[in-house]
N, C-alpha and C. Protein backbone atom coordinates (compact mmCIF):
# COMPACT_ATOMS: atom_id res chain seq x y z
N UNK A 1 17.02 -151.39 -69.57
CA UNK A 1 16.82 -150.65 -70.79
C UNK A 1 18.18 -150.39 -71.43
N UNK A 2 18.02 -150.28 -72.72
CA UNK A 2 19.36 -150.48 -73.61
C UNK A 2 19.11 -149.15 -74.54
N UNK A 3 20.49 -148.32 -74.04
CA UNK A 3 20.30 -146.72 -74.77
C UNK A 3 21.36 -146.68 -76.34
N UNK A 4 21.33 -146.19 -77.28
CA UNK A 4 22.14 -145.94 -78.34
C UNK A 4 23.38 -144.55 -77.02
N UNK A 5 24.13 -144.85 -77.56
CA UNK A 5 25.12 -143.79 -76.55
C UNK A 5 25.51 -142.56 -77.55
N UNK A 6 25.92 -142.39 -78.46
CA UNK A 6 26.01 -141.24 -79.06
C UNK A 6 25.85 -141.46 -80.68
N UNK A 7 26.01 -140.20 -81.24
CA UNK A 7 25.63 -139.99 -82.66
C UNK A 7 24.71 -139.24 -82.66
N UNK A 8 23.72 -139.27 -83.95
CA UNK A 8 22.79 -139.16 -84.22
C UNK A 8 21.19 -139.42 -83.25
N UNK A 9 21.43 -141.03 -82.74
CA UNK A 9 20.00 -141.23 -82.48
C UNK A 9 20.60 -141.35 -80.90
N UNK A 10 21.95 -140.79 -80.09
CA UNK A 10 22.27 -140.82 -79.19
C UNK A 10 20.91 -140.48 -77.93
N UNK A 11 21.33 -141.35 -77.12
CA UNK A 11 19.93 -141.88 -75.84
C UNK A 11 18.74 -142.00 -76.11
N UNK A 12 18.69 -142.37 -77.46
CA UNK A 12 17.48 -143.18 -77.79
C UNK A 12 17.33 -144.84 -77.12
N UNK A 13 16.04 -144.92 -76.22
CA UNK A 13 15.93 -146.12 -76.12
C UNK A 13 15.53 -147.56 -76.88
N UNK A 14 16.19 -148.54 -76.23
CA UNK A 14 15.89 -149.51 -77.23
C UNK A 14 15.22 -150.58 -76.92
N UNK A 15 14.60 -151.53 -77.65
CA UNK A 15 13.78 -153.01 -76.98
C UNK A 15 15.25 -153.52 -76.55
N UNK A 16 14.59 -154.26 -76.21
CA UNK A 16 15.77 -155.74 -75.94
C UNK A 16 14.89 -156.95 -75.82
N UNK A 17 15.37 -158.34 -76.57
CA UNK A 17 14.18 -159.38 -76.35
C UNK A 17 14.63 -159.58 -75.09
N UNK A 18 12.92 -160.19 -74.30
CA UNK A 18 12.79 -160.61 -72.80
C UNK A 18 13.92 -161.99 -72.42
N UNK A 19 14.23 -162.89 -74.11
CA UNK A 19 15.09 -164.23 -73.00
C UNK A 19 15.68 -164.48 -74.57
N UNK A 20 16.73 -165.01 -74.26
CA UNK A 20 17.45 -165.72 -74.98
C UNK A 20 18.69 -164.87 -75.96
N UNK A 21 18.63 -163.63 -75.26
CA UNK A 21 20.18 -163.61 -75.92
C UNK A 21 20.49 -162.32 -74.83
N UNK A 22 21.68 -161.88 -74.87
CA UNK A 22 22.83 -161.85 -74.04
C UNK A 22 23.31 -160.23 -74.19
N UNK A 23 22.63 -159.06 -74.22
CA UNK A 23 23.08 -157.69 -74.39
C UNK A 23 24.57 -157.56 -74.15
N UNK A 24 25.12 -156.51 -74.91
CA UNK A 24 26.68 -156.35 -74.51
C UNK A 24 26.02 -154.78 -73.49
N UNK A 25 26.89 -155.08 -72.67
CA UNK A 25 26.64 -154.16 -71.38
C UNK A 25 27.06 -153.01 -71.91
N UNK A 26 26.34 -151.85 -71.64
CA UNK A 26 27.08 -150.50 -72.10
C UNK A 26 28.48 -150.19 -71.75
N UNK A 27 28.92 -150.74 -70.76
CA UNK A 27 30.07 -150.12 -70.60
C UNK A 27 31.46 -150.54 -71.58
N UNK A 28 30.86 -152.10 -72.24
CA UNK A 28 31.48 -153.09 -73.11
C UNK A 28 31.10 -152.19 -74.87
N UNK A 29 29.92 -151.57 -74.73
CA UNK A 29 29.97 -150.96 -76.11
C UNK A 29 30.67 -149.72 -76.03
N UNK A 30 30.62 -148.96 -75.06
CA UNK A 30 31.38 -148.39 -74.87
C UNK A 30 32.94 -148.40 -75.41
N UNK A 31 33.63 -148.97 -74.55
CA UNK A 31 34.82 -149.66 -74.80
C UNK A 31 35.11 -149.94 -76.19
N UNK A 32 33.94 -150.55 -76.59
CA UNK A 32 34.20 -150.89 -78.29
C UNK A 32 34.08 -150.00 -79.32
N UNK A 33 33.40 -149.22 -78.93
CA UNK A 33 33.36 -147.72 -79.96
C UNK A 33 34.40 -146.71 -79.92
N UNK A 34 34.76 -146.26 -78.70
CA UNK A 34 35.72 -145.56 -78.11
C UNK A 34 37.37 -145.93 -79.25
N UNK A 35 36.97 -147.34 -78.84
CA UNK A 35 38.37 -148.12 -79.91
C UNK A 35 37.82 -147.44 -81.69
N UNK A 36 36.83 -147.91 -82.01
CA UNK A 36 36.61 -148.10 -83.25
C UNK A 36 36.77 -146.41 -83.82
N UNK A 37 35.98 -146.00 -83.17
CA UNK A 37 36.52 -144.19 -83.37
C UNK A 37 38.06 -143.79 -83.50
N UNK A 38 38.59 -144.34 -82.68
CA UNK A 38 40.07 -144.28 -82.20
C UNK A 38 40.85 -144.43 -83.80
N UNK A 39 40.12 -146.07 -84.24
CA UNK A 39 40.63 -146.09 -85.48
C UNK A 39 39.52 -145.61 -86.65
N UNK A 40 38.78 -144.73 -86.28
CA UNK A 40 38.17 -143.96 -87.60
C UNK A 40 37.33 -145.14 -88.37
N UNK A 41 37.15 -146.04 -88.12
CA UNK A 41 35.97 -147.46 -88.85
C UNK A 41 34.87 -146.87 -88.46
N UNK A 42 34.18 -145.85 -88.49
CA UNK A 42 32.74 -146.10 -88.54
C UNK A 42 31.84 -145.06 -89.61
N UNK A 43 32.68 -144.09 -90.04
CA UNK A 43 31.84 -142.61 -91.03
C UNK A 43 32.48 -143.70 -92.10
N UNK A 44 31.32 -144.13 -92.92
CA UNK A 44 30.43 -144.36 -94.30
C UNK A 44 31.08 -145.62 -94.61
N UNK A 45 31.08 -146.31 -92.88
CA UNK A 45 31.23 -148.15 -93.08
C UNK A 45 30.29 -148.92 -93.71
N UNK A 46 30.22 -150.13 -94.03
CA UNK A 46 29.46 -151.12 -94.32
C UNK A 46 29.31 -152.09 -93.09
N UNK A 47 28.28 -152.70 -92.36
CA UNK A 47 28.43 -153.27 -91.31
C UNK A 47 27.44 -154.39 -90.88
N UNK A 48 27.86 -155.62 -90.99
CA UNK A 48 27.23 -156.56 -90.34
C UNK A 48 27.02 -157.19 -88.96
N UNK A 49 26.48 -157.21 -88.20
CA UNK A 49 25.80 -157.30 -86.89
C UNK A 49 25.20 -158.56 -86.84
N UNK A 50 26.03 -159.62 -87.16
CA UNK A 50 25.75 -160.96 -86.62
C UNK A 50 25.34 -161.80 -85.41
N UNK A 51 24.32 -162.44 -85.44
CA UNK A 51 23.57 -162.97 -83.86
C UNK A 51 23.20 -161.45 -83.10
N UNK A 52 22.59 -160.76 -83.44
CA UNK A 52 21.76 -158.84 -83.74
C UNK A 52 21.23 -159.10 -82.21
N UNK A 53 20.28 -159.97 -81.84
CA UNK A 53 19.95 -159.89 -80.50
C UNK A 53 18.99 -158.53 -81.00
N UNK A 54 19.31 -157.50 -79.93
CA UNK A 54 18.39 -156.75 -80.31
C UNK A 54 19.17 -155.65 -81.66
N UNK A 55 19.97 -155.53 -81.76
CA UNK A 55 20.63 -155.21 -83.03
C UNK A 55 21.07 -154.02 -82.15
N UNK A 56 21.72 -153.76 -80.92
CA UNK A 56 22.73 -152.43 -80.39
C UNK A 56 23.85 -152.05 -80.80
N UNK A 57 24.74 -153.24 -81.17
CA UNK A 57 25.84 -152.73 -81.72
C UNK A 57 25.41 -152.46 -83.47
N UNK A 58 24.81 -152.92 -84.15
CA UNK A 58 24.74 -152.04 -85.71
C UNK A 58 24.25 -150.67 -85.46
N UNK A 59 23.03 -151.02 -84.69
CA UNK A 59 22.91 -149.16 -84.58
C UNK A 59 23.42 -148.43 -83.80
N UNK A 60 24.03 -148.81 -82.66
CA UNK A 60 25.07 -148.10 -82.34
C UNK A 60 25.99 -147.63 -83.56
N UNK A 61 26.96 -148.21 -84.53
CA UNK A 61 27.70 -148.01 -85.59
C UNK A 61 26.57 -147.13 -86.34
N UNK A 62 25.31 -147.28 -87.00
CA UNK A 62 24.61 -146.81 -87.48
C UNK A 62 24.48 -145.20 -87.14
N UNK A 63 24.46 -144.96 -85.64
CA UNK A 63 24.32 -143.29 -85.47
C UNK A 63 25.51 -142.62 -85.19
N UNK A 64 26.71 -143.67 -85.50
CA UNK A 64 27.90 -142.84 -85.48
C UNK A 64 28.75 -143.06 -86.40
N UNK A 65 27.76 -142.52 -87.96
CA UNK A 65 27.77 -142.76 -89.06
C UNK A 65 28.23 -143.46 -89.99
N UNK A 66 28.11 -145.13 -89.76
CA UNK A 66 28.16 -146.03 -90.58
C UNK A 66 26.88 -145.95 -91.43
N UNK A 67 27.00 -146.17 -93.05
CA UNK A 67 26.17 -145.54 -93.99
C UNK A 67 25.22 -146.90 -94.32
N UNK A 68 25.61 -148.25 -93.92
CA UNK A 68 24.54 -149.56 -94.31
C UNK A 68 25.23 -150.49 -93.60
N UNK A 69 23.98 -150.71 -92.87
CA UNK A 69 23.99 -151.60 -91.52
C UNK A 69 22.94 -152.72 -91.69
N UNK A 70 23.33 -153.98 -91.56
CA UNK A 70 22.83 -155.00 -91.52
C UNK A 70 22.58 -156.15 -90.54
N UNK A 71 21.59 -155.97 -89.84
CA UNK A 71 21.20 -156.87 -88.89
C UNK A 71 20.90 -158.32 -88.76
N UNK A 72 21.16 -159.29 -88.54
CA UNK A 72 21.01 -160.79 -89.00
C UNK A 72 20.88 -161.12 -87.37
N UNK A 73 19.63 -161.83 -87.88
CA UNK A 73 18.96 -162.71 -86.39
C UNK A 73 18.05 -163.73 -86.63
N UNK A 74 18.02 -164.79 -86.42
CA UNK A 74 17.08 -166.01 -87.05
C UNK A 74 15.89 -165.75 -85.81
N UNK A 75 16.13 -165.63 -84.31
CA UNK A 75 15.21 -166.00 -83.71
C UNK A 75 13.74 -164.67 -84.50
N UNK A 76 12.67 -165.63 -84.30
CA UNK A 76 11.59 -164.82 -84.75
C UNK A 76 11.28 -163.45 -83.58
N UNK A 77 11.59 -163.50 -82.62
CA UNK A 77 10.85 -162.65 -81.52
C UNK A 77 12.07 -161.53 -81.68
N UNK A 78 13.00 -162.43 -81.49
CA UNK A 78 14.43 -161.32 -81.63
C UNK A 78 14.82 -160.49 -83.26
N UNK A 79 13.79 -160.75 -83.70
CA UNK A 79 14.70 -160.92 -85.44
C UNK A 79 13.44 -159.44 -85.35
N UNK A 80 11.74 -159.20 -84.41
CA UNK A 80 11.08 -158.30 -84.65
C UNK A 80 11.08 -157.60 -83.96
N UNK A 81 12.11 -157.61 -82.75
CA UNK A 81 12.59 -155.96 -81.51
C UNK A 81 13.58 -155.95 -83.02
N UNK A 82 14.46 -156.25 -83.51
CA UNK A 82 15.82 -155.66 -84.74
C UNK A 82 14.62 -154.99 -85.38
N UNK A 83 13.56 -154.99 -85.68
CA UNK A 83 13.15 -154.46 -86.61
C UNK A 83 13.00 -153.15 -86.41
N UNK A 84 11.58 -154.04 -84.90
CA UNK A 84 11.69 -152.22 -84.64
C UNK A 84 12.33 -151.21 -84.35
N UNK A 85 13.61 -152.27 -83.86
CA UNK A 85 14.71 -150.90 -83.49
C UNK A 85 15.09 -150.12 -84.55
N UNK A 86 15.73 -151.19 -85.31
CA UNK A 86 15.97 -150.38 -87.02
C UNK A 86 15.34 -149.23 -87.30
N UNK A 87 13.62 -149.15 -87.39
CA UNK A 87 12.58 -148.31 -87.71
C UNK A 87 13.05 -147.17 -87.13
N UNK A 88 13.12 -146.89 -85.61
CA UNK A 88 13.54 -145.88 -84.76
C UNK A 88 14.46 -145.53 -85.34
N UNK A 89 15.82 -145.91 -85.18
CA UNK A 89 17.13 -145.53 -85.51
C UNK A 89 16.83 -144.91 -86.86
N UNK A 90 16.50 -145.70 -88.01
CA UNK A 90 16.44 -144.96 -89.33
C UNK A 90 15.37 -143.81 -89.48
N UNK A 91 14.75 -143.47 -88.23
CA UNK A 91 13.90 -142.27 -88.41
C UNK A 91 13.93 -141.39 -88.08
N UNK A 92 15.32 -141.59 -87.56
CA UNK A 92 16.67 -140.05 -86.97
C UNK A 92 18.12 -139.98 -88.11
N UNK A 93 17.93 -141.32 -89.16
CA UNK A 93 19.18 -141.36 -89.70
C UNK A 93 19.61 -140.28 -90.75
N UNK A 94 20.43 -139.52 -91.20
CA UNK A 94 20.62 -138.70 -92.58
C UNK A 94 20.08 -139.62 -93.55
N UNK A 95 19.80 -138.90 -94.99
CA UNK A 95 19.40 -139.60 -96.03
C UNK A 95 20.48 -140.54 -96.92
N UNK A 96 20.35 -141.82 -96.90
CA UNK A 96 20.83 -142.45 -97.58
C UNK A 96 21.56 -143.76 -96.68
N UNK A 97 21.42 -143.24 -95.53
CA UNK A 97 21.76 -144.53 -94.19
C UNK A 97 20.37 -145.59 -94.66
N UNK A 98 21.37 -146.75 -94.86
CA UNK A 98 20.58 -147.86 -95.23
C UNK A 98 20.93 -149.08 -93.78
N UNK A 99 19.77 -149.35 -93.33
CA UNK A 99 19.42 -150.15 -92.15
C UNK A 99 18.79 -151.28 -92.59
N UNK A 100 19.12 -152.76 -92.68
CA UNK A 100 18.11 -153.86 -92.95
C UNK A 100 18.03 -154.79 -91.68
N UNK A 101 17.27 -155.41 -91.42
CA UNK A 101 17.25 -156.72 -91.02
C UNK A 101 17.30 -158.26 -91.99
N UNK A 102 18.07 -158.89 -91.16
CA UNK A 102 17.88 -160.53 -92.10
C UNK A 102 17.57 -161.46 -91.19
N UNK A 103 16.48 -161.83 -91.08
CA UNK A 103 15.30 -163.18 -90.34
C UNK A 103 15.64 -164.27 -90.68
N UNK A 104 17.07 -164.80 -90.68
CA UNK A 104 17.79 -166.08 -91.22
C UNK A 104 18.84 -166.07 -90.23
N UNK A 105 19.43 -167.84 -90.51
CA UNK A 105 20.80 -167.76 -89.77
C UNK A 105 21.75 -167.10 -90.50
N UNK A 106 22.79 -166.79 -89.74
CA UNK A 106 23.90 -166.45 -90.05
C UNK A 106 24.70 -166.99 -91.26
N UNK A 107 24.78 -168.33 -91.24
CA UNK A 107 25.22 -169.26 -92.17
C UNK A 107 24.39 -168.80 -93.59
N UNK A 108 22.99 -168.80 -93.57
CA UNK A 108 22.26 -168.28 -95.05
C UNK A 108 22.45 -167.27 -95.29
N UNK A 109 22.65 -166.04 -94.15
CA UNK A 109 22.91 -164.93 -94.82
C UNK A 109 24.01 -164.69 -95.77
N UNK A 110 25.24 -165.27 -94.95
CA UNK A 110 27.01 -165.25 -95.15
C UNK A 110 26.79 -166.04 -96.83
N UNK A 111 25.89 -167.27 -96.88
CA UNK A 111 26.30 -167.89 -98.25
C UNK A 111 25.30 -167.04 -99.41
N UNK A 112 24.31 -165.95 -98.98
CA UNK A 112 23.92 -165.41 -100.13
C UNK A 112 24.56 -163.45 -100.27
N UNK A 113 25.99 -163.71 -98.84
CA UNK A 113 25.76 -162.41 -98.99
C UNK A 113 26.50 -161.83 -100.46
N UNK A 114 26.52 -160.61 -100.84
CA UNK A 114 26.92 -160.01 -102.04
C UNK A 114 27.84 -158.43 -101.78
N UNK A 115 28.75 -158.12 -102.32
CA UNK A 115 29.96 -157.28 -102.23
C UNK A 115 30.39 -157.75 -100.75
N UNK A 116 30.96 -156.23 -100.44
CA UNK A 116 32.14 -156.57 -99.78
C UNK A 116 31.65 -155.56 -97.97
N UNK A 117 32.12 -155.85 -96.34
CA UNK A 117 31.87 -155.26 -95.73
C UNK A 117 33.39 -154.98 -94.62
N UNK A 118 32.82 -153.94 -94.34
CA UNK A 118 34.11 -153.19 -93.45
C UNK A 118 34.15 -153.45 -91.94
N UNK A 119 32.87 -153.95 -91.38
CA UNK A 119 33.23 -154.23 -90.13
C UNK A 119 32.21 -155.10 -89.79
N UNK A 120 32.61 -156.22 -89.15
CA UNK A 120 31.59 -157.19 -88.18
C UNK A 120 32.06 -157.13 -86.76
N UNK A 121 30.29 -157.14 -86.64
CA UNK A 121 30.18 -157.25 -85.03
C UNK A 121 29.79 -158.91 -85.08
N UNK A 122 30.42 -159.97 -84.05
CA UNK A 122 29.91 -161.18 -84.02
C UNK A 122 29.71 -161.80 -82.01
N UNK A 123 28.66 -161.90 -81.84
CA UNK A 123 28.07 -162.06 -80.91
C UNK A 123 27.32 -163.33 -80.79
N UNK A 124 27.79 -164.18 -80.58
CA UNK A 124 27.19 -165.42 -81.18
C UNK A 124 26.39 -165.76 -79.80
N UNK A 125 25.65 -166.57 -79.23
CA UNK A 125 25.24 -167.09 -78.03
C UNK A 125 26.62 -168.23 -77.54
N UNK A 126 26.65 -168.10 -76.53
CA UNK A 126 27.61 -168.74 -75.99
C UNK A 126 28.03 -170.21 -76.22
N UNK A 127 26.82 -170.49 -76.50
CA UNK A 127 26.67 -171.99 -76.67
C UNK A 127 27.50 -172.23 -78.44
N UNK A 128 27.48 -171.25 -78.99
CA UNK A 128 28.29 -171.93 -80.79
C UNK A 128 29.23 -172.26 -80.03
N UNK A 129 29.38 -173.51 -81.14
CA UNK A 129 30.73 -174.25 -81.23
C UNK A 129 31.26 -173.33 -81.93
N UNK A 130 32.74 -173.84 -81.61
CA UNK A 130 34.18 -173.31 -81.90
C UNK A 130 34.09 -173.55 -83.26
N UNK A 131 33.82 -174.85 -83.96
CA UNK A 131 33.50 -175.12 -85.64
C UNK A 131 32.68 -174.15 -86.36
N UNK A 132 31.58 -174.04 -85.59
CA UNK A 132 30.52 -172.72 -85.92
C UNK A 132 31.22 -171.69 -86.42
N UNK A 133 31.94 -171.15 -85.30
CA UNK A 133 31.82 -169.33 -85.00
C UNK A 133 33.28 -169.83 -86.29
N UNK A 134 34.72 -170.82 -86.21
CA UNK A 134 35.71 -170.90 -87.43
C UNK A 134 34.74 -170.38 -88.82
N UNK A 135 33.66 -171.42 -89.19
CA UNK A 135 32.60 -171.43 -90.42
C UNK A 135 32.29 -169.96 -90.48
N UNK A 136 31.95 -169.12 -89.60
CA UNK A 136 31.27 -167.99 -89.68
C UNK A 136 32.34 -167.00 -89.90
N UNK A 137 33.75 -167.02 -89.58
CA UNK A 137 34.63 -166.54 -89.56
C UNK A 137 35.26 -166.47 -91.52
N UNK A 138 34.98 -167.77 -91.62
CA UNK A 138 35.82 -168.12 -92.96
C UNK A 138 35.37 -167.32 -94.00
N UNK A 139 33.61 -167.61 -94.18
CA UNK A 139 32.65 -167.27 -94.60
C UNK A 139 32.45 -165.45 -95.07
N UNK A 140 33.10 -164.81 -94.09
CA UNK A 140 32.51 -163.14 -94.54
C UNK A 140 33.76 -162.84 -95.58
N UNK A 141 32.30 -161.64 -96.08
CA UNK A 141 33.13 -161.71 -97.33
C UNK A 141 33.83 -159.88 -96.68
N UNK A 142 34.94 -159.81 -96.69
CA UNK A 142 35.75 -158.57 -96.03
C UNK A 142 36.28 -157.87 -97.03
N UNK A 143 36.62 -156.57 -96.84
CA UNK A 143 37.15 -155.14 -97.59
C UNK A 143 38.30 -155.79 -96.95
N UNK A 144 38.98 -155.05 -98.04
CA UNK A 144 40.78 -155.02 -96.90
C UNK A 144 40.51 -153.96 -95.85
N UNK A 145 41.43 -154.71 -94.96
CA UNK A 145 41.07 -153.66 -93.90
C UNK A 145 39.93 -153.70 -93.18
N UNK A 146 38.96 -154.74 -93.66
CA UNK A 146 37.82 -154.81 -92.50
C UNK A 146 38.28 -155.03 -91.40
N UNK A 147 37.27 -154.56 -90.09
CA UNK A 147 37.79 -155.32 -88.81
C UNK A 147 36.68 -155.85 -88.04
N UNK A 148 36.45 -157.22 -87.74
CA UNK A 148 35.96 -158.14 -87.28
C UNK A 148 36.48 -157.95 -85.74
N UNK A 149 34.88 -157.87 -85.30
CA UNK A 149 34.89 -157.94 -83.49
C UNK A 149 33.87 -159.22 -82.87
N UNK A 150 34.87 -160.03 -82.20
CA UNK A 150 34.50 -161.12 -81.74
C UNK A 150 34.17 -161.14 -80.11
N UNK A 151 32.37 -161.08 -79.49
CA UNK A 151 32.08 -161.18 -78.24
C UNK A 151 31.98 -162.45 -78.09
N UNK A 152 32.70 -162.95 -76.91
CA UNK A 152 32.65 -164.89 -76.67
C UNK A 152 33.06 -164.21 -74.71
N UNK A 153 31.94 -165.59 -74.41
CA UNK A 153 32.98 -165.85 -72.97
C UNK A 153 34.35 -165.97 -72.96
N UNK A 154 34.40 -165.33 -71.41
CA UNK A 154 35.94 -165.52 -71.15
C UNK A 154 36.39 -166.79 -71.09
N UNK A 155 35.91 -167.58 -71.00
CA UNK A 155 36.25 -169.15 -70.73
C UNK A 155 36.10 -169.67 -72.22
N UNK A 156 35.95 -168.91 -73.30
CA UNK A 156 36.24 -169.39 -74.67
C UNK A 156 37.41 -169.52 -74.67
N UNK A 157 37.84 -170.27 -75.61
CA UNK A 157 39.06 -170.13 -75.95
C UNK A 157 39.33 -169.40 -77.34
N UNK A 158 40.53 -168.76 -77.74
CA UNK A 158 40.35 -167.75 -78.70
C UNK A 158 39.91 -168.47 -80.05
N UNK A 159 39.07 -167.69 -80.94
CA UNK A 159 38.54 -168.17 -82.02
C UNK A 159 39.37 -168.53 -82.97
N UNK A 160 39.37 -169.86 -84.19
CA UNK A 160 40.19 -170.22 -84.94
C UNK A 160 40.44 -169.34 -86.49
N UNK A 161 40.97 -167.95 -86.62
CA UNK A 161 40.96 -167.14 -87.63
C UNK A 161 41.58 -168.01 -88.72
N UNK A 162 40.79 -167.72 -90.14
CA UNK A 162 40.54 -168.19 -91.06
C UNK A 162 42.32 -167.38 -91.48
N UNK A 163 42.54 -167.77 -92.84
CA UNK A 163 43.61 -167.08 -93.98
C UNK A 163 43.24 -165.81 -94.21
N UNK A 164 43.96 -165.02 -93.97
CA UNK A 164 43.40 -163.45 -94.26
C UNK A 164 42.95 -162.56 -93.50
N UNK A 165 42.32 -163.27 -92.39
CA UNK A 165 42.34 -162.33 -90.98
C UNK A 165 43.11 -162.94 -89.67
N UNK A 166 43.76 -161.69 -89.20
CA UNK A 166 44.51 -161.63 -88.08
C UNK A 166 44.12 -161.21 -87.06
N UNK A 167 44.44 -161.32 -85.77
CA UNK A 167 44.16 -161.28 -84.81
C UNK A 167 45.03 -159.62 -83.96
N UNK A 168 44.09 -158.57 -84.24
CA UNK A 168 45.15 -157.65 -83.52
C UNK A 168 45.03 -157.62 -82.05
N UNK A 169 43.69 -157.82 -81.39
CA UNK A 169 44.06 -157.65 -79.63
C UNK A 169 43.21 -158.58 -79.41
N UNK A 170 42.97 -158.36 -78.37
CA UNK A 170 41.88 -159.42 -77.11
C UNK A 170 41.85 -158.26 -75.78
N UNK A 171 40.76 -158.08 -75.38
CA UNK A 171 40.60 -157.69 -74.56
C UNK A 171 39.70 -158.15 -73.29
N UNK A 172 39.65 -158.50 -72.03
CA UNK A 172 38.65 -159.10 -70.97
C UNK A 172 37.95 -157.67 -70.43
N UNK A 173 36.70 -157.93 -70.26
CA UNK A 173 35.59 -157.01 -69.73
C UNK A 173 35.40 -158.01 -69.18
N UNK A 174 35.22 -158.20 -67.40
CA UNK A 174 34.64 -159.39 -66.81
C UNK A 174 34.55 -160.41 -67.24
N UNK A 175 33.16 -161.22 -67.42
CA UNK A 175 33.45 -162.63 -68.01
C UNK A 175 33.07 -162.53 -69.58
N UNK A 176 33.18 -161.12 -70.19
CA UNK A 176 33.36 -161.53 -71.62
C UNK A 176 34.80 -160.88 -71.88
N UNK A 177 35.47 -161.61 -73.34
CA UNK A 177 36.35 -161.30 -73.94
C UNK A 177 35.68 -160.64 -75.48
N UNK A 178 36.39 -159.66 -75.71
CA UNK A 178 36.22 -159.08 -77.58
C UNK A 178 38.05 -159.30 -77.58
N UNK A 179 37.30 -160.12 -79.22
CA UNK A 179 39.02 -160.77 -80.18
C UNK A 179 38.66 -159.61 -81.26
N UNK A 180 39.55 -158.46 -81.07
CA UNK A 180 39.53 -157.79 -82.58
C UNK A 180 41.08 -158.08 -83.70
N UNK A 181 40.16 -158.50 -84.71
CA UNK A 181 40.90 -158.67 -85.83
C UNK A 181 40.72 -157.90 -86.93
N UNK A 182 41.75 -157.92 -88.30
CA UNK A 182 41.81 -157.21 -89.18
C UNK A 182 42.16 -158.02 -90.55
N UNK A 183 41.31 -157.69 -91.79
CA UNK A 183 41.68 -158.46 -92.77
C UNK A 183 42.96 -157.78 -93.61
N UNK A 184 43.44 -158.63 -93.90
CA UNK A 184 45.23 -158.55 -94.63
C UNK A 184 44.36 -157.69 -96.04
């Protein structure tokens, strides 16, 4: 079972689909929030949650008040635990927290998305190519100052950052690595 850890909808439980994608372990969201707090990215972010799985890390960001959170998941089974999670989460959220899901790939979302966002979570399944996750990289459209968080195996090799975003750390949690970067 997969809990929201604090905020708002803090130890609320969550679905998780039964197969095919890859939860970030609490102790790894952990870790990642702890940071993101650290640097103040999350009260009245914009936030995309790419390859959503069950969508933990947007609503995680979501109850520790990021103000519009966007979930993107093509698989059909996985794309309707995001939903329902969404539902939950936004039925503890303050007024005006905007929660969506998008039932597309990544790639359709990124080429119809519109303005600008402050933080991605990218969680791809292990299996994207390195060309992929570059494309998906190039593709978002970033605030200055967004910061892009990249979950890949440790046996990835680091992702190819586009013009405009940099690479501030890398960190290993067992056999995953998070690449956090920042747009110029």
């Amino acid at each position: 079972m997969t809990r929201i850890i604090a905020g708002y909808a803090g130890s609320l439980a969550i679905a998780v689909p039964p197969k095919g994608t890859r939860p970030t372990s609490d102790r790894v969201r952990e870790a990642i929030f702890s940071a993101l707090e650290a640097r103040d990215a999350l009260e009245g972010a914009t936030v995309f949650d790419l390859y959503a799985g069950s969508g933990a890390l947007g609503l995680e960001a979501a109850s520790r008040g990021a103000v519009s959170v966007t979930l993107v998941e093509k698989n059909p089974a996985a794309s309707a635990i995001c939903r329902r999670n969404a539902d939950l989460i936004h039925s503890k959220a303050p007024k005006g927290t905007r929660i969506t899901v998008a039932p597309v790939s990544v790639q359709s979302f990124l080429a119809g998305a519109v303005g600008t966002v402050d933080l991605v979570f990218i969680d791809p399944p292990y299996e994207l190519g390195e060309d992929a996750l570059a494309a998906d990289l190039a593709a978002l459209p970033l605030a200055p100052g967004a910061i892009v968080l990249v979950e890949r195996s440790s046996r990835s090799p680091e992702p190819r950052w586009p013009e405009g975003l940099e690479l501030d750390r890398s960190r290993k949690h067992g056999d995953t690595t998070l690449w956090w970067a920042s747009a110029a």
